[in-house]
Protein backbone atom coordinates (compact mmCIF):
# COMPACT_ATOMS: atom_id res chain seq x y z
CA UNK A 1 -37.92 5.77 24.03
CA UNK A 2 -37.46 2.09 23.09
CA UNK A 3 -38.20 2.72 19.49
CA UNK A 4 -35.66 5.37 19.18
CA UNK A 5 -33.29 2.35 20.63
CA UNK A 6 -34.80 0.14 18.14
CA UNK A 7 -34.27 2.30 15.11
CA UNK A 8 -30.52 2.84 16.43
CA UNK A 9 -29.81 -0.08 16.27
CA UNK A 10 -31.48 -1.03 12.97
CA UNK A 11 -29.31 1.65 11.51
CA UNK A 12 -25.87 0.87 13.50
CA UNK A 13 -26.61 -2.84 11.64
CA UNK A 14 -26.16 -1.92 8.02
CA UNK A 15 -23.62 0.80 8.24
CA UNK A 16 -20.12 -0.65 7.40
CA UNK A 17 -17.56 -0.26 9.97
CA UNK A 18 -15.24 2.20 9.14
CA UNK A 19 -11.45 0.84 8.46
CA UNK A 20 -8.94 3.61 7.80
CA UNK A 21 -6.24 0.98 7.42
CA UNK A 22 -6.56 0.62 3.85
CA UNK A 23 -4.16 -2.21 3.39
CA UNK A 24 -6.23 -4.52 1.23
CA UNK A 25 -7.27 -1.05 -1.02
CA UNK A 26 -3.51 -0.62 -1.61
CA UNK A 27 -2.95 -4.38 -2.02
CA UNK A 28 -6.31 -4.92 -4.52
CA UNK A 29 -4.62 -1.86 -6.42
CA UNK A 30 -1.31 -3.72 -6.37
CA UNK A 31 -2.90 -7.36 -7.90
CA UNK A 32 -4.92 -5.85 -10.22
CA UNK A 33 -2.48 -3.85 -11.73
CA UNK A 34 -0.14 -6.39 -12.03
CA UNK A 35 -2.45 -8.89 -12.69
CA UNK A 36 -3.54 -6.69 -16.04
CA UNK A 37 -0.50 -5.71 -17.20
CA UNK A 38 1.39 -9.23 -16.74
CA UNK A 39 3.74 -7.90 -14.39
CA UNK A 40 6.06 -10.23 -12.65
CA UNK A 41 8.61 -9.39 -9.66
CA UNK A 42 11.52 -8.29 -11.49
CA UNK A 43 13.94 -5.51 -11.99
CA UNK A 44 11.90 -3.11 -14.60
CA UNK A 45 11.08 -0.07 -14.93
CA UNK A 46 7.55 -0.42 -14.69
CA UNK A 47 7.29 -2.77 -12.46
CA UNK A 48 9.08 -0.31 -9.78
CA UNK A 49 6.79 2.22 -10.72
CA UNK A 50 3.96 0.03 -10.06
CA UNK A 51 5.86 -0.74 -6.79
CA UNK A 52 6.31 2.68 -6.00
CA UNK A 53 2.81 3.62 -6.18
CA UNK A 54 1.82 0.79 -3.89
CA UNK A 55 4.55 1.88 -1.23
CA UNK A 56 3.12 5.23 -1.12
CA UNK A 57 -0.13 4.35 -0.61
CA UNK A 58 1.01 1.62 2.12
CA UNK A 59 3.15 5.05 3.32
CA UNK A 60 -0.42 7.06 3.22
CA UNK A 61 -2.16 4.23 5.74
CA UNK A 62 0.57 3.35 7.83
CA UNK A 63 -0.55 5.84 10.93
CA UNK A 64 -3.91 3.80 11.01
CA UNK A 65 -2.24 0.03 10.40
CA UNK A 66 -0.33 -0.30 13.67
CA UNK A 67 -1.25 -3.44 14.81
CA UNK A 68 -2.43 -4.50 11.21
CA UNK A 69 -0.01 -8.11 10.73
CA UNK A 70 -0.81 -8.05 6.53
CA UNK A 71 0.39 -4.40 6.58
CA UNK A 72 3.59 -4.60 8.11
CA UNK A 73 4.31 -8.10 6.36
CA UNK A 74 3.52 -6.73 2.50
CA UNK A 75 5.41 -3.41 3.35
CA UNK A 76 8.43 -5.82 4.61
CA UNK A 77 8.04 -7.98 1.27
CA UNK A 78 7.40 -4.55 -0.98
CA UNK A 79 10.47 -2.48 0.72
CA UNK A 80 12.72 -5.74 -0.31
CA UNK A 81 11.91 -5.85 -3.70
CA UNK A 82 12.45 -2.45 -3.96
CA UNK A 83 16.28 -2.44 -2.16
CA UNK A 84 16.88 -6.10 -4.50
CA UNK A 85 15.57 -4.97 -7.69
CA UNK A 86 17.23 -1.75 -7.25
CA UNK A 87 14.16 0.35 -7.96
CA UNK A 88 16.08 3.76 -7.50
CA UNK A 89 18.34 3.54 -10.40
CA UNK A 90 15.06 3.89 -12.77
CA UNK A 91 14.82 7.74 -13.23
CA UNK A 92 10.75 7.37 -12.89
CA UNK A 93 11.23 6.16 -9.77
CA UNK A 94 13.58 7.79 -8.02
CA UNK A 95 11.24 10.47 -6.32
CA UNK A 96 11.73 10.03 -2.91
CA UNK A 97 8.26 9.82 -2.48
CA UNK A 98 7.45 6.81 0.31
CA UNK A 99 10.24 7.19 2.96
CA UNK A 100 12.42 4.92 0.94
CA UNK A 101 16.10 6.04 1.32
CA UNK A 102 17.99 6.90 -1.56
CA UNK A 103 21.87 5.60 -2.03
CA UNK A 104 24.12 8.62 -1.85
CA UNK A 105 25.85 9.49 -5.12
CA UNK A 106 29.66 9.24 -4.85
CA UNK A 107 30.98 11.91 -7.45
């Protein structure tokens, strides 16, 4: 019975623990993207739609991130450069896709 301990254990060593807080995923995604397309934090088009995609995926993970510190700081940081660069006026980006809340439209 000791082997079949053994061999458990061998195998429970070199499988990678399973994170479903994906926080540095969406954040690699983020930095890379930026990174190759020179994108810096200001109010453009693509540079919301690059921040919308990241907010959706930090939307997608959230559930699993609770007590995750980098998640809830880079959705803090993320959420205000989306409210100061006034991501919601681009017409790309104004799918309410992440939970962000659009500004009603006075007619």
């Amino acid at each position: 019975m000791s082997i079949v301990y053994l061999l458990l254990y061998v195998i429970l060593l070199f499988l990678e623990p399973i994170n479903p807080c994906r926080v540095e995923e969406c954040a690699a995604w983020f930095q890379k993207t930026k990174d190759y397309e020179n994108l810096v934090p200001k109010a453009t088009e693509r540079y919301c739609q690059v921040l919308q995609t990241y907010l959706k995926c930090m939307n997608d993970t959230q559930k699993f991130c609770h007590g995750n510190l980098r998640f809830h700081s880079s959705e803090l940081v993320m959420r205000r450069h989306w409210k100061e660069f006034e991501c919601e006026k681009w017409e790309s980006c104004n799918e309410n896709q992440m939970g962000l809340k659009k500004k009603p439209v006075n007619t």
